[in-house]
PDBML (XML) file of the C-alpha atoms, coordinates in Angstrom:
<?xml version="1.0" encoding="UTF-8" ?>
<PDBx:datablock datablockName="MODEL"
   xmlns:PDBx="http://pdbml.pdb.org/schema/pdbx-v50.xsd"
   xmlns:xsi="http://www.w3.org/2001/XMLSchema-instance"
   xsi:schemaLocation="http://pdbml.pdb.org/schema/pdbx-v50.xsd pdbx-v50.xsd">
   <PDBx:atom_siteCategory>
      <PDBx:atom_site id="1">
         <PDBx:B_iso_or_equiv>0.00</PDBx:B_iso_or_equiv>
         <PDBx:Cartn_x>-2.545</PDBx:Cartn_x>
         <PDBx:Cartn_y>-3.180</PDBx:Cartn_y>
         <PDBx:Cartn_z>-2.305</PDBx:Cartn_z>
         <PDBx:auth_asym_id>A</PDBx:auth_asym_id>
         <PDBx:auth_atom_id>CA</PDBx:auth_atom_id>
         <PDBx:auth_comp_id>UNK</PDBx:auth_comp_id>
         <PDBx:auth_seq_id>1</PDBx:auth_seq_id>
         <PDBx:group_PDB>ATOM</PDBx:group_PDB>
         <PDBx:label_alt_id xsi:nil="true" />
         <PDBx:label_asym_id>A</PDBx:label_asym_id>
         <PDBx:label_atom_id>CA</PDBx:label_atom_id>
         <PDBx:label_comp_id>UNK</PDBx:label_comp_id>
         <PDBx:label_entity_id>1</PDBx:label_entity_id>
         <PDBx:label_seq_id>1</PDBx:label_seq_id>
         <PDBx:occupancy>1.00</PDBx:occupancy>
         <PDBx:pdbx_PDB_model_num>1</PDBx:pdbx_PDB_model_num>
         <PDBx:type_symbol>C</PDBx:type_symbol>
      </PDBx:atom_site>
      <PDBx:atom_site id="2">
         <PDBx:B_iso_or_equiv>0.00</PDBx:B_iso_or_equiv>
         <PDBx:Cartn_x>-4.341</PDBx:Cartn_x>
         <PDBx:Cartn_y>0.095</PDBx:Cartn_y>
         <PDBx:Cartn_z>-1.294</PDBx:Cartn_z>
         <PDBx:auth_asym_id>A</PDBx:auth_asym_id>
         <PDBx:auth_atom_id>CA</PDBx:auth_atom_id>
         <PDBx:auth_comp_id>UNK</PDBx:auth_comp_id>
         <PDBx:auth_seq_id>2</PDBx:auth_seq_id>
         <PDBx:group_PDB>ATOM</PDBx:group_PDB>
         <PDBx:label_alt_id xsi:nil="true" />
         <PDBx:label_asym_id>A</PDBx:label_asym_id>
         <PDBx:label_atom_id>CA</PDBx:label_atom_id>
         <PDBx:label_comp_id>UNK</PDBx:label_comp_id>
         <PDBx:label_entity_id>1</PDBx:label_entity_id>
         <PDBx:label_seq_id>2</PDBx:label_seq_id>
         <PDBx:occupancy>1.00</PDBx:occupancy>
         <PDBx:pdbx_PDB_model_num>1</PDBx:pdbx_PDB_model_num>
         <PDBx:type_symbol>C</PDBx:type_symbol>
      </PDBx:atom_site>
      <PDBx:atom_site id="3">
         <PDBx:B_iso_or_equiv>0.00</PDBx:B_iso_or_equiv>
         <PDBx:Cartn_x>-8.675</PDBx:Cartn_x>
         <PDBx:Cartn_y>-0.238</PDBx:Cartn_y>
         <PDBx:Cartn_z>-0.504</PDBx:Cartn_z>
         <PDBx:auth_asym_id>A</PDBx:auth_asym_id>
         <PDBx:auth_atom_id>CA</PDBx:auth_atom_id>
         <PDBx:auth_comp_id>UNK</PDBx:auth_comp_id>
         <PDBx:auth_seq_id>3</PDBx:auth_seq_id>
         <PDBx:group_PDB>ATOM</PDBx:group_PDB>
         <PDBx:label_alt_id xsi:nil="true" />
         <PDBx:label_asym_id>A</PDBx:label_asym_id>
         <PDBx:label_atom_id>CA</PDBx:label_atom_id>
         <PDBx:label_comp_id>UNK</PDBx:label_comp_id>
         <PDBx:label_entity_id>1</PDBx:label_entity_id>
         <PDBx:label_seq_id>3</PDBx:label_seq_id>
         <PDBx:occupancy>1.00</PDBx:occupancy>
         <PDBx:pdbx_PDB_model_num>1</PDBx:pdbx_PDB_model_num>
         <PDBx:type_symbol>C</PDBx:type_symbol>
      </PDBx:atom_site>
      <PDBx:atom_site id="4">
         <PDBx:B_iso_or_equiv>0.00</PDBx:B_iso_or_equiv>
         <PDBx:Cartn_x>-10.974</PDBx:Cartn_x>
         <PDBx:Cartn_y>2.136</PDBx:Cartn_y>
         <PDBx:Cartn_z>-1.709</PDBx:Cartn_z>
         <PDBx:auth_asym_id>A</PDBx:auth_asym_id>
         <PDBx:auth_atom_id>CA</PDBx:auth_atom_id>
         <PDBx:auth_comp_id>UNK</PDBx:auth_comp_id>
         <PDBx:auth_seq_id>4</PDBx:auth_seq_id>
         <PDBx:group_PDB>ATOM</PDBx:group_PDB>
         <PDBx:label_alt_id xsi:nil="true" />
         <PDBx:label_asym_id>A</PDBx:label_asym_id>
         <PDBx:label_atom_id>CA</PDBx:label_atom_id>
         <PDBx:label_comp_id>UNK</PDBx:label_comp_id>
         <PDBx:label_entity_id>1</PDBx:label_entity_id>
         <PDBx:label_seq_id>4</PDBx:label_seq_id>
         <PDBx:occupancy>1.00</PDBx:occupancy>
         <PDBx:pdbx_PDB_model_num>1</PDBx:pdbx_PDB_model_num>
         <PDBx:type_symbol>C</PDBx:type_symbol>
      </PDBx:atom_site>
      <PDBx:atom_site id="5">
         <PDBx:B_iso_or_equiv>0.00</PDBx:B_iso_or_equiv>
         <PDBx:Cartn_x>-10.700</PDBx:Cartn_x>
         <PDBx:Cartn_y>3.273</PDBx:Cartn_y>
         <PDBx:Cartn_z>1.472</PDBx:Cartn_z>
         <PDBx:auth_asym_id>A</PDBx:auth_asym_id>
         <PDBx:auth_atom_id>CA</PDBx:auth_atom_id>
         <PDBx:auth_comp_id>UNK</PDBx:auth_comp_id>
         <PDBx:auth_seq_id>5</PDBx:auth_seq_id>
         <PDBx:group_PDB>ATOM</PDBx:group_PDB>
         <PDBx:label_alt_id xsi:nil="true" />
         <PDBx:label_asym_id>A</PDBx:label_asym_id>
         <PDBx:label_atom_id>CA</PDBx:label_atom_id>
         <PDBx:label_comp_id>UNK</PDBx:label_comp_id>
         <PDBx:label_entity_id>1</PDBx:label_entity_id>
         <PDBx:label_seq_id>5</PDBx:label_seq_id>
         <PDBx:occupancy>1.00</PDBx:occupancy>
         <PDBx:pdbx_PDB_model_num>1</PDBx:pdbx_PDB_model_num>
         <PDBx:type_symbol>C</PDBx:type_symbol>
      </PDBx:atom_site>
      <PDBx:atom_site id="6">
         <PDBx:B_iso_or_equiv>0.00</PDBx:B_iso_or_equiv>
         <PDBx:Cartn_x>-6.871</PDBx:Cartn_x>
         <PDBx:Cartn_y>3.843</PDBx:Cartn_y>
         <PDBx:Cartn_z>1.418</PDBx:Cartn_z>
         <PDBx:auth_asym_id>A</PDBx:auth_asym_id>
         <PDBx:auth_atom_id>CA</PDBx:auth_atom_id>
         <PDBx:auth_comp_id>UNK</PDBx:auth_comp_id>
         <PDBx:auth_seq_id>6</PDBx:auth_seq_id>
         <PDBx:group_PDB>ATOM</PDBx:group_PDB>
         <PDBx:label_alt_id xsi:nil="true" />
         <PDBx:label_asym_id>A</PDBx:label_asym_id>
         <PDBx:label_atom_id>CA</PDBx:label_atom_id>
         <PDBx:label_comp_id>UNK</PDBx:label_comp_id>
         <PDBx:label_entity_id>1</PDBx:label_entity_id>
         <PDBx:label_seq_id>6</PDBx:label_seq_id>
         <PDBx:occupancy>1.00</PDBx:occupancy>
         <PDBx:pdbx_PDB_model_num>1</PDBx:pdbx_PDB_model_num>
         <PDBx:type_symbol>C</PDBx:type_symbol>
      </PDBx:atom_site>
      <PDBx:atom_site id="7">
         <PDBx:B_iso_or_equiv>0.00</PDBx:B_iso_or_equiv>
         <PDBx:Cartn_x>-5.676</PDBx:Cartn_x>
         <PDBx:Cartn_y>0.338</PDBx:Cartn_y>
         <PDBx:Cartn_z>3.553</PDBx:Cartn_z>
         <PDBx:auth_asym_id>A</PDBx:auth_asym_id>
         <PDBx:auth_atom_id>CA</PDBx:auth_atom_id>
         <PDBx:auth_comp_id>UNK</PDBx:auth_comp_id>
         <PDBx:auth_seq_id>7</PDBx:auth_seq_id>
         <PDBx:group_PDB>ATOM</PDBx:group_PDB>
         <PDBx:label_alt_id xsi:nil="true" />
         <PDBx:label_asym_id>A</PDBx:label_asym_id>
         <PDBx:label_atom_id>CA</PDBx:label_atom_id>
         <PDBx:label_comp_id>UNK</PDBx:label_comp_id>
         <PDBx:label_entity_id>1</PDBx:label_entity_id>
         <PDBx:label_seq_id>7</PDBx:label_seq_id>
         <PDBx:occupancy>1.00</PDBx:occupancy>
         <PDBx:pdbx_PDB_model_num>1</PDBx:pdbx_PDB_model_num>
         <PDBx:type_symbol>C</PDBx:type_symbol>
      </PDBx:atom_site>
      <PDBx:atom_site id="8">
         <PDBx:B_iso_or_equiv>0.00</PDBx:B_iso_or_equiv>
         <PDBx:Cartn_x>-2.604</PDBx:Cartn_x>
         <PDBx:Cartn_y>-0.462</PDBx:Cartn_y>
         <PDBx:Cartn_z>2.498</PDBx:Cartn_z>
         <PDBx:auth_asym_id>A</PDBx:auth_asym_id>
         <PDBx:auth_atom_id>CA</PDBx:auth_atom_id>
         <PDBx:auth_comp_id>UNK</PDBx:auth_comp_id>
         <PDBx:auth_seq_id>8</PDBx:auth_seq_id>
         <PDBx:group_PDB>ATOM</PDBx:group_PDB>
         <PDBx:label_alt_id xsi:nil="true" />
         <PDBx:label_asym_id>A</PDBx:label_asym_id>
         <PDBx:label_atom_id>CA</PDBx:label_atom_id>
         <PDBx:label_comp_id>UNK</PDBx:label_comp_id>
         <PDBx:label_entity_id>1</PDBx:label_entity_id>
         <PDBx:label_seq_id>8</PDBx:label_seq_id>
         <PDBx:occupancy>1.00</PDBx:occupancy>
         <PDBx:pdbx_PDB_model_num>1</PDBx:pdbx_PDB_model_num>
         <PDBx:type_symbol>C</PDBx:type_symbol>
      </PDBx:atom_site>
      <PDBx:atom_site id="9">
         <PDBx:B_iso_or_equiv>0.00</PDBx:B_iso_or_equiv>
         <PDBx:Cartn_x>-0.801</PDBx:Cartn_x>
         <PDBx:Cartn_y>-3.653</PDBx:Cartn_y>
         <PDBx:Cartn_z>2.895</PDBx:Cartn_z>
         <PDBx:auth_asym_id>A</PDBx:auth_asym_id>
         <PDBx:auth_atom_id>CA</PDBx:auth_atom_id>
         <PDBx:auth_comp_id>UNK</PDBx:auth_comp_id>
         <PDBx:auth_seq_id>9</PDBx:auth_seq_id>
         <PDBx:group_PDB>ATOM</PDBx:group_PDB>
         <PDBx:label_alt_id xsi:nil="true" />
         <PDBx:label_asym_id>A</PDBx:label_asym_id>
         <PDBx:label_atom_id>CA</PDBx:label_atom_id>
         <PDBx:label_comp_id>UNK</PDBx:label_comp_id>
         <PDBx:label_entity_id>1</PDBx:label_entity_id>
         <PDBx:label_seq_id>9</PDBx:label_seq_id>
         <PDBx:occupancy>1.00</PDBx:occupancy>
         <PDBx:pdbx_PDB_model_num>1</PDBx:pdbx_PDB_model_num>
         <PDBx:type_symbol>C</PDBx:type_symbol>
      </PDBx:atom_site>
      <PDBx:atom_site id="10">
         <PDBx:B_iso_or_equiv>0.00</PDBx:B_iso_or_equiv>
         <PDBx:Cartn_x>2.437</PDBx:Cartn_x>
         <PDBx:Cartn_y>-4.954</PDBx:Cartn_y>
         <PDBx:Cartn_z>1.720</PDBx:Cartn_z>
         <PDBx:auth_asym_id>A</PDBx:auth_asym_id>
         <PDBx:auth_atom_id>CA</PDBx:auth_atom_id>
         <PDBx:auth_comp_id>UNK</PDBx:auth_comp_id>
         <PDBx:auth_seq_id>10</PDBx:auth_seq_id>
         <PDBx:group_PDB>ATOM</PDBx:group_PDB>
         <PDBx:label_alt_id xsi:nil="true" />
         <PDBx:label_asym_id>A</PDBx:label_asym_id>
         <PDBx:label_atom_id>CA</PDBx:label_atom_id>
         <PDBx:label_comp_id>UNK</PDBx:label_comp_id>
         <PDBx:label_entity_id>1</PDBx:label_entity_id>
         <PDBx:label_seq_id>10</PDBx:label_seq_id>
         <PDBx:occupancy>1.00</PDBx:occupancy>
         <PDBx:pdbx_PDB_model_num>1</PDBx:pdbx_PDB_model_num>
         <PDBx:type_symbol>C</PDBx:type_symbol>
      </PDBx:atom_site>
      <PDBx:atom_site id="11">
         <PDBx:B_iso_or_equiv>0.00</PDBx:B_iso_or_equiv>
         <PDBx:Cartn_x>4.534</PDBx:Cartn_x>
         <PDBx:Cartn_y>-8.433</PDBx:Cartn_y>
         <PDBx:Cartn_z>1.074</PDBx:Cartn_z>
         <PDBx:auth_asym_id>A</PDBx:auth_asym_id>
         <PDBx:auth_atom_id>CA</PDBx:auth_atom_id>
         <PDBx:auth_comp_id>UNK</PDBx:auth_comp_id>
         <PDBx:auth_seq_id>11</PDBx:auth_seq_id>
         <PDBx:group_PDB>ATOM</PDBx:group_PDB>
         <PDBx:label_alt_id xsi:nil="true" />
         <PDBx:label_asym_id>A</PDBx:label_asym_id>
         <PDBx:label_atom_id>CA</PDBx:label_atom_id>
         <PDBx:label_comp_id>UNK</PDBx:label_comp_id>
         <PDBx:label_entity_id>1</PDBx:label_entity_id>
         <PDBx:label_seq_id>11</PDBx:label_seq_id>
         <PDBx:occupancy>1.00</PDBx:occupancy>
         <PDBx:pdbx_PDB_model_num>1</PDBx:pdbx_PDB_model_num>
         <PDBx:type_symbol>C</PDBx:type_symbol>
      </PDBx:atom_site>
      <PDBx:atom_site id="12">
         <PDBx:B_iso_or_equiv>0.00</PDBx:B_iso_or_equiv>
         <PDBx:Cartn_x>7.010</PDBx:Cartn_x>
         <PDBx:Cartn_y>-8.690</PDBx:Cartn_y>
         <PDBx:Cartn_z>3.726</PDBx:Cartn_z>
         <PDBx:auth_asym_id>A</PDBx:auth_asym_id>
         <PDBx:auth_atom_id>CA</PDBx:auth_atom_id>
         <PDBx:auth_comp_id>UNK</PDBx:auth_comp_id>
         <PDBx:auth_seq_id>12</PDBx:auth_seq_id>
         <PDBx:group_PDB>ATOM</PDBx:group_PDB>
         <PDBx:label_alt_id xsi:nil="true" />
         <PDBx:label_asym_id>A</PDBx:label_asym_id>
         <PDBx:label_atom_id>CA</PDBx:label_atom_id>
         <PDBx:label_comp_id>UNK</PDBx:label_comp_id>
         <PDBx:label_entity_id>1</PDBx:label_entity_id>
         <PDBx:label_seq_id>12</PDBx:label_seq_id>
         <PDBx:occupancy>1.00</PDBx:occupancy>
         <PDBx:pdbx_PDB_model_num>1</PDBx:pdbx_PDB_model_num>
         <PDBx:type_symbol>C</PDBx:type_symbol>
      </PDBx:atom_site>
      <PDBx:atom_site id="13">
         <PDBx:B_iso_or_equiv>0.00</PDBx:B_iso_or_equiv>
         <PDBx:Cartn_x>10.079</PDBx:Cartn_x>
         <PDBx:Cartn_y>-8.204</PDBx:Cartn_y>
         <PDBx:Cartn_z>1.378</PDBx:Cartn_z>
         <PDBx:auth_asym_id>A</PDBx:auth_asym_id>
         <PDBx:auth_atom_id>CA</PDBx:auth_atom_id>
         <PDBx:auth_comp_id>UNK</PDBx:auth_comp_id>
         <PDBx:auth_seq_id>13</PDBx:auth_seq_id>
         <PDBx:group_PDB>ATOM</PDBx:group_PDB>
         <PDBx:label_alt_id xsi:nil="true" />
         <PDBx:label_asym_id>A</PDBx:label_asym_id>
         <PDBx:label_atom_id>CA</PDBx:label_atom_id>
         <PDBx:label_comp_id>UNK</PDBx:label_comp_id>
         <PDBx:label_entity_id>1</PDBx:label_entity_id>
         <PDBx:label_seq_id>13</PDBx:label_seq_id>
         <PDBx:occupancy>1.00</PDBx:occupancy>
         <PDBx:pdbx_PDB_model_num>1</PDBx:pdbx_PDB_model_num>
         <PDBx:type_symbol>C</PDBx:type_symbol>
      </PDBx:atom_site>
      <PDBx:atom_site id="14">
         <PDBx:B_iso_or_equiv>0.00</PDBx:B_iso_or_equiv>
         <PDBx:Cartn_x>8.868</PDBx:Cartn_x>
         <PDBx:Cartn_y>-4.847</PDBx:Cartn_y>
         <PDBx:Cartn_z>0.253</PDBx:Cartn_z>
         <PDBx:auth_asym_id>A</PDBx:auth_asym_id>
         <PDBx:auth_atom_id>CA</PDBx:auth_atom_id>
         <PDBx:auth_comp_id>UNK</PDBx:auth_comp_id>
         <PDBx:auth_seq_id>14</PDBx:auth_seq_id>
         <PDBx:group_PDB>ATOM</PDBx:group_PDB>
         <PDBx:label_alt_id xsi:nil="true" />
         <PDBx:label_asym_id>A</PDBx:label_asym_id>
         <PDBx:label_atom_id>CA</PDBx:label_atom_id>
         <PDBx:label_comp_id>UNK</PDBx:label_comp_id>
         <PDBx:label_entity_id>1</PDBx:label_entity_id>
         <PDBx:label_seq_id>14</PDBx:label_seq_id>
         <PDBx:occupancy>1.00</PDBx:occupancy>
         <PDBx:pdbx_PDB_model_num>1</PDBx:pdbx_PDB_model_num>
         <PDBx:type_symbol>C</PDBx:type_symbol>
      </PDBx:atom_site>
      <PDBx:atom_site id="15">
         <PDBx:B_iso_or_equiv>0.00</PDBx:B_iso_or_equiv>
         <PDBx:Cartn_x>7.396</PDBx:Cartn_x>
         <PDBx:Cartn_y>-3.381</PDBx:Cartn_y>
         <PDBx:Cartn_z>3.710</PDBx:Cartn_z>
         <PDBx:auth_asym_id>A</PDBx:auth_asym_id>
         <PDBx:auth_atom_id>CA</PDBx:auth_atom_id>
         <PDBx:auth_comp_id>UNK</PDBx:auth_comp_id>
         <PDBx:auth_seq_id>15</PDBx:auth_seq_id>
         <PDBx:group_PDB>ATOM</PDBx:group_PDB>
         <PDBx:label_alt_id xsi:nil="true" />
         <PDBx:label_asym_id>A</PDBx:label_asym_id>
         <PDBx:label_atom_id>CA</PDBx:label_atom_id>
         <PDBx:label_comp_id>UNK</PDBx:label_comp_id>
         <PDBx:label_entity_id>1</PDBx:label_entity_id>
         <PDBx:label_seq_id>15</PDBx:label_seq_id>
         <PDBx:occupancy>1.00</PDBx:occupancy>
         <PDBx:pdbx_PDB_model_num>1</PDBx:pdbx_PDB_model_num>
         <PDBx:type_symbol>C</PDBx:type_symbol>
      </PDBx:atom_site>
      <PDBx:atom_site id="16">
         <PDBx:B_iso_or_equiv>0.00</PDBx:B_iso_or_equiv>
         <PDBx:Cartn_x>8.855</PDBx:Cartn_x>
         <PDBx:Cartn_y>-0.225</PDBx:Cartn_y>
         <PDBx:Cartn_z>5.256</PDBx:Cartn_z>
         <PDBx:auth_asym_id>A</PDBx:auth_asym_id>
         <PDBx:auth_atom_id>CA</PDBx:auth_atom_id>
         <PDBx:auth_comp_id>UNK</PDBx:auth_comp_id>
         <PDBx:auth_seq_id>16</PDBx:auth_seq_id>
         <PDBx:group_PDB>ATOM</PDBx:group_PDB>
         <PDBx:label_alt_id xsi:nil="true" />
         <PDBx:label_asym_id>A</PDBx:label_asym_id>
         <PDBx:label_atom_id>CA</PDBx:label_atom_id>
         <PDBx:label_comp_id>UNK</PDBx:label_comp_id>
         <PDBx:label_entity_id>1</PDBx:label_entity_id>
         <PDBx:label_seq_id>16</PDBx:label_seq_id>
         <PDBx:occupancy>1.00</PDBx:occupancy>
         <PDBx:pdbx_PDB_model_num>1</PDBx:pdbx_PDB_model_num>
         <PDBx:type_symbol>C</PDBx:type_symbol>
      </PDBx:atom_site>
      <PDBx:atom_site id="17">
         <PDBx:B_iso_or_equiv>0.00</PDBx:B_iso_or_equiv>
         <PDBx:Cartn_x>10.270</PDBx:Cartn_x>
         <PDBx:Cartn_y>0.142</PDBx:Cartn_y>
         <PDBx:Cartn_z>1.561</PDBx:Cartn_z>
         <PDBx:auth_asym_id>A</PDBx:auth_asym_id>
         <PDBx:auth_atom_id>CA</PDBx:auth_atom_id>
         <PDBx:auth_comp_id>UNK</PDBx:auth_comp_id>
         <PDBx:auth_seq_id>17</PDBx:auth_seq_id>
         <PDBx:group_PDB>ATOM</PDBx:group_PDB>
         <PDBx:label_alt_id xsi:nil="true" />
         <PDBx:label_asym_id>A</PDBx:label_asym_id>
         <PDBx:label_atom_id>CA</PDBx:label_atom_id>
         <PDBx:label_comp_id>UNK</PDBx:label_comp_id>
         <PDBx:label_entity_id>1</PDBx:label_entity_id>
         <PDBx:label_seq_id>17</PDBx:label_seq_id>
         <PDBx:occupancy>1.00</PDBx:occupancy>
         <PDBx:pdbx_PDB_model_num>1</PDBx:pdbx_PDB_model_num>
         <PDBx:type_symbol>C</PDBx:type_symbol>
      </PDBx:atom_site>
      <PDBx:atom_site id="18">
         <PDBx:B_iso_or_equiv>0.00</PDBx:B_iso_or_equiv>
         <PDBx:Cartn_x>7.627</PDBx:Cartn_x>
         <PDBx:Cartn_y>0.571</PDBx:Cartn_y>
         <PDBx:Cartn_z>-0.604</PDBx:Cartn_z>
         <PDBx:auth_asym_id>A</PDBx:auth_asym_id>
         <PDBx:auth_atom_id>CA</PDBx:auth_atom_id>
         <PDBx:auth_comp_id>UNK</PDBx:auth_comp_id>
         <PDBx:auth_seq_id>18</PDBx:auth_seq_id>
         <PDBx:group_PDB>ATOM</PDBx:group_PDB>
         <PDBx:label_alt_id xsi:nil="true" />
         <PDBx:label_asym_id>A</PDBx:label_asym_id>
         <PDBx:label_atom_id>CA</PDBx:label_atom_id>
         <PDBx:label_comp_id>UNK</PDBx:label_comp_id>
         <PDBx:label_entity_id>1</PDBx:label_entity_id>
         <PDBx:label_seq_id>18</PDBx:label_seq_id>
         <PDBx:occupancy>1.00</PDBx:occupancy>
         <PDBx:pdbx_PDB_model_num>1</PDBx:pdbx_PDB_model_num>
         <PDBx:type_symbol>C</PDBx:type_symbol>
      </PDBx:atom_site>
      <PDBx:atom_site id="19">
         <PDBx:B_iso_or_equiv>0.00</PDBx:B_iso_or_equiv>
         <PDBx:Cartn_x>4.556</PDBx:Cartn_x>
         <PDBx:Cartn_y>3.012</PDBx:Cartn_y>
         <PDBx:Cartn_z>-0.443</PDBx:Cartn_z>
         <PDBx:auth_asym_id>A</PDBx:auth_asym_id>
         <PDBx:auth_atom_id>CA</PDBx:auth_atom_id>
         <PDBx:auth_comp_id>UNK</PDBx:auth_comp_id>
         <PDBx:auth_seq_id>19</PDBx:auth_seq_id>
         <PDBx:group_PDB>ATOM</PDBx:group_PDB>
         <PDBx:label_alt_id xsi:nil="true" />
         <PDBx:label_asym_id>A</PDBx:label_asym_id>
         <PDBx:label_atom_id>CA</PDBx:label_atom_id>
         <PDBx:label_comp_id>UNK</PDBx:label_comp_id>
         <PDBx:label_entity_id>1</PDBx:label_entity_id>
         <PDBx:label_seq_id>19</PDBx:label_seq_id>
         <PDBx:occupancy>1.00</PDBx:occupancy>
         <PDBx:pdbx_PDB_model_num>1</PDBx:pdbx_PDB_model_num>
         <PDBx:type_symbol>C</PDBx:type_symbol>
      </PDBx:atom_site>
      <PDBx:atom_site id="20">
         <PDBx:B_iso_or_equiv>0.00</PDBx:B_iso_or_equiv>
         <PDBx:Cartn_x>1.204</PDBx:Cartn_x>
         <PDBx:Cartn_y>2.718</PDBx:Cartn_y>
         <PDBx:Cartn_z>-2.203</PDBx:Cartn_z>
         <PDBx:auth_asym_id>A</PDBx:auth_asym_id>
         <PDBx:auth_atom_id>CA</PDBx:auth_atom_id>
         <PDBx:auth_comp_id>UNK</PDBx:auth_comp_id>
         <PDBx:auth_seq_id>20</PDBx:auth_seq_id>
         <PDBx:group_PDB>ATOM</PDBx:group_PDB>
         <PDBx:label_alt_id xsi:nil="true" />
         <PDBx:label_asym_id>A</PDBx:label_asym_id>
         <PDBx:label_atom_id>CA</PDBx:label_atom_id>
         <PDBx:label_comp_id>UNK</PDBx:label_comp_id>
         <PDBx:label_entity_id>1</PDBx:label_entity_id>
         <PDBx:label_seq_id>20</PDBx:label_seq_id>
         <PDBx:occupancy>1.00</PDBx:occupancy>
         <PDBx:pdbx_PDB_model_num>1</PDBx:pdbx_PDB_model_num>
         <PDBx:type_symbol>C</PDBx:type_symbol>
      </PDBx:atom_site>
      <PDBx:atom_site id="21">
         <PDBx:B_iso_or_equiv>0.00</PDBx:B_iso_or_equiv>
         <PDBx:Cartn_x>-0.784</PDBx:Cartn_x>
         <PDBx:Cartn_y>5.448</PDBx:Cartn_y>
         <PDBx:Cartn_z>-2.892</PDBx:Cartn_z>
         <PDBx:auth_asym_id>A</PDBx:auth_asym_id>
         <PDBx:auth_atom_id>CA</PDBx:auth_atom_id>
         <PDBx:auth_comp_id>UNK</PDBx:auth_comp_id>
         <PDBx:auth_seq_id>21</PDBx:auth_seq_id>
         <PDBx:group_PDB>ATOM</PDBx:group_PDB>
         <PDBx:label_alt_id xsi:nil="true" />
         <PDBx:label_asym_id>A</PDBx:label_asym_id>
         <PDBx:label_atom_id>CA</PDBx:label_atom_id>
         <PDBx:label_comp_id>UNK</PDBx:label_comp_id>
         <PDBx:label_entity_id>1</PDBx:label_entity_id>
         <PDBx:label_seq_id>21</PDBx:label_seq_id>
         <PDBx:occupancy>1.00</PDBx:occupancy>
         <PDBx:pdbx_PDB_model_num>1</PDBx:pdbx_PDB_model_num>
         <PDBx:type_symbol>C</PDBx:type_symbol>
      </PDBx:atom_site>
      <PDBx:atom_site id="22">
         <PDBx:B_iso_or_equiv>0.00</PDBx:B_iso_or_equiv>
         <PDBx:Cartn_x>-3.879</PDBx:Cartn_x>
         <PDBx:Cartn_y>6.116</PDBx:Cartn_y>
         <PDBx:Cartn_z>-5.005</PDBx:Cartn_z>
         <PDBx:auth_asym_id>A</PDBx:auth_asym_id>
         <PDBx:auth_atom_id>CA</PDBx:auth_atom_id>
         <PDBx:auth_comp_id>UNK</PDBx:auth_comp_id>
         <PDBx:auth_seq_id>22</PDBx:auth_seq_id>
         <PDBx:group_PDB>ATOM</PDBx:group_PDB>
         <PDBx:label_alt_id xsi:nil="true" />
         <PDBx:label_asym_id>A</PDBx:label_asym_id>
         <PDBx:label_atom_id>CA</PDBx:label_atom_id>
         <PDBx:label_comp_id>UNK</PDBx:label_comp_id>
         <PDBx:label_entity_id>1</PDBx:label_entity_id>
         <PDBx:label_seq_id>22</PDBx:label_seq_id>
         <PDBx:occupancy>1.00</PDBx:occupancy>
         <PDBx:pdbx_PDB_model_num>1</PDBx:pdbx_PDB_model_num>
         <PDBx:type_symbol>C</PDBx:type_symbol>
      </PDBx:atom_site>
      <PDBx:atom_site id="23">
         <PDBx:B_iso_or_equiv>0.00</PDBx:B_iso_or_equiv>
         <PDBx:Cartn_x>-5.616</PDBx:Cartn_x>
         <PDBx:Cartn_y>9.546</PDBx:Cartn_y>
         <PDBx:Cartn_z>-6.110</PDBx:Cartn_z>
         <PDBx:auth_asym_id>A</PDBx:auth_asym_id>
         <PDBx:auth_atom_id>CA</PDBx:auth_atom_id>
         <PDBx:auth_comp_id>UNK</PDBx:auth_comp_id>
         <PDBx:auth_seq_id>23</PDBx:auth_seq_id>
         <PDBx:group_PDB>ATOM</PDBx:group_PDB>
         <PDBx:label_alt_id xsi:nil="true" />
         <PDBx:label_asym_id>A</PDBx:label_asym_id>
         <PDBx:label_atom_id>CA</PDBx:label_atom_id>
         <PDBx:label_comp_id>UNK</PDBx:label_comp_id>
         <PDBx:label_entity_id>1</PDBx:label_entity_id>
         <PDBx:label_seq_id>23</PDBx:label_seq_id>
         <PDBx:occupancy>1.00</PDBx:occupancy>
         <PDBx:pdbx_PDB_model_num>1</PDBx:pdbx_PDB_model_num>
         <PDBx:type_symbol>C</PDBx:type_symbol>
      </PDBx:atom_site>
      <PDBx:atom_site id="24">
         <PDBx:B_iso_or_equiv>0.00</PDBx:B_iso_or_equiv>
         <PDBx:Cartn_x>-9.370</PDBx:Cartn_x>
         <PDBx:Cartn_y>9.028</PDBx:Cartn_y>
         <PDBx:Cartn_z>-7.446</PDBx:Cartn_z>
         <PDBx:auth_asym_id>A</PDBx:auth_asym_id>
         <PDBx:auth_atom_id>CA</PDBx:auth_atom_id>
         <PDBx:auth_comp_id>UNK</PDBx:auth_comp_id>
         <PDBx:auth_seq_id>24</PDBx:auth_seq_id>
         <PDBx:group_PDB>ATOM</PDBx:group_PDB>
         <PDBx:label_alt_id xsi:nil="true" />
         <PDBx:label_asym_id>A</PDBx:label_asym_id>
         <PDBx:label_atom_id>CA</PDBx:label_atom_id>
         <PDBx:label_comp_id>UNK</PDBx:label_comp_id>
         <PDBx:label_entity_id>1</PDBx:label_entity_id>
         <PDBx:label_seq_id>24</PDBx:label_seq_id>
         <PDBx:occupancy>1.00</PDBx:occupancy>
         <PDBx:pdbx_PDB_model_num>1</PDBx:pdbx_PDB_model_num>
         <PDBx:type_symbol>C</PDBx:type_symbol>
      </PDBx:atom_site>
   </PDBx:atom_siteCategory>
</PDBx:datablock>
């Protein structure tokens, strides 16, 4: 999940895998 602020977090099984990223 990214915030409107851009915080990101992830599930364990996908972290230092997957990024999230969001352009308004």
């Amino acid at each position: 999940s990214i915030s409107a602020g851009s915080s990101t977090s992830y599930a364990n099984s996908v972290k230092g895998r997957f990024t999230i990223s969001r352009d308004n």
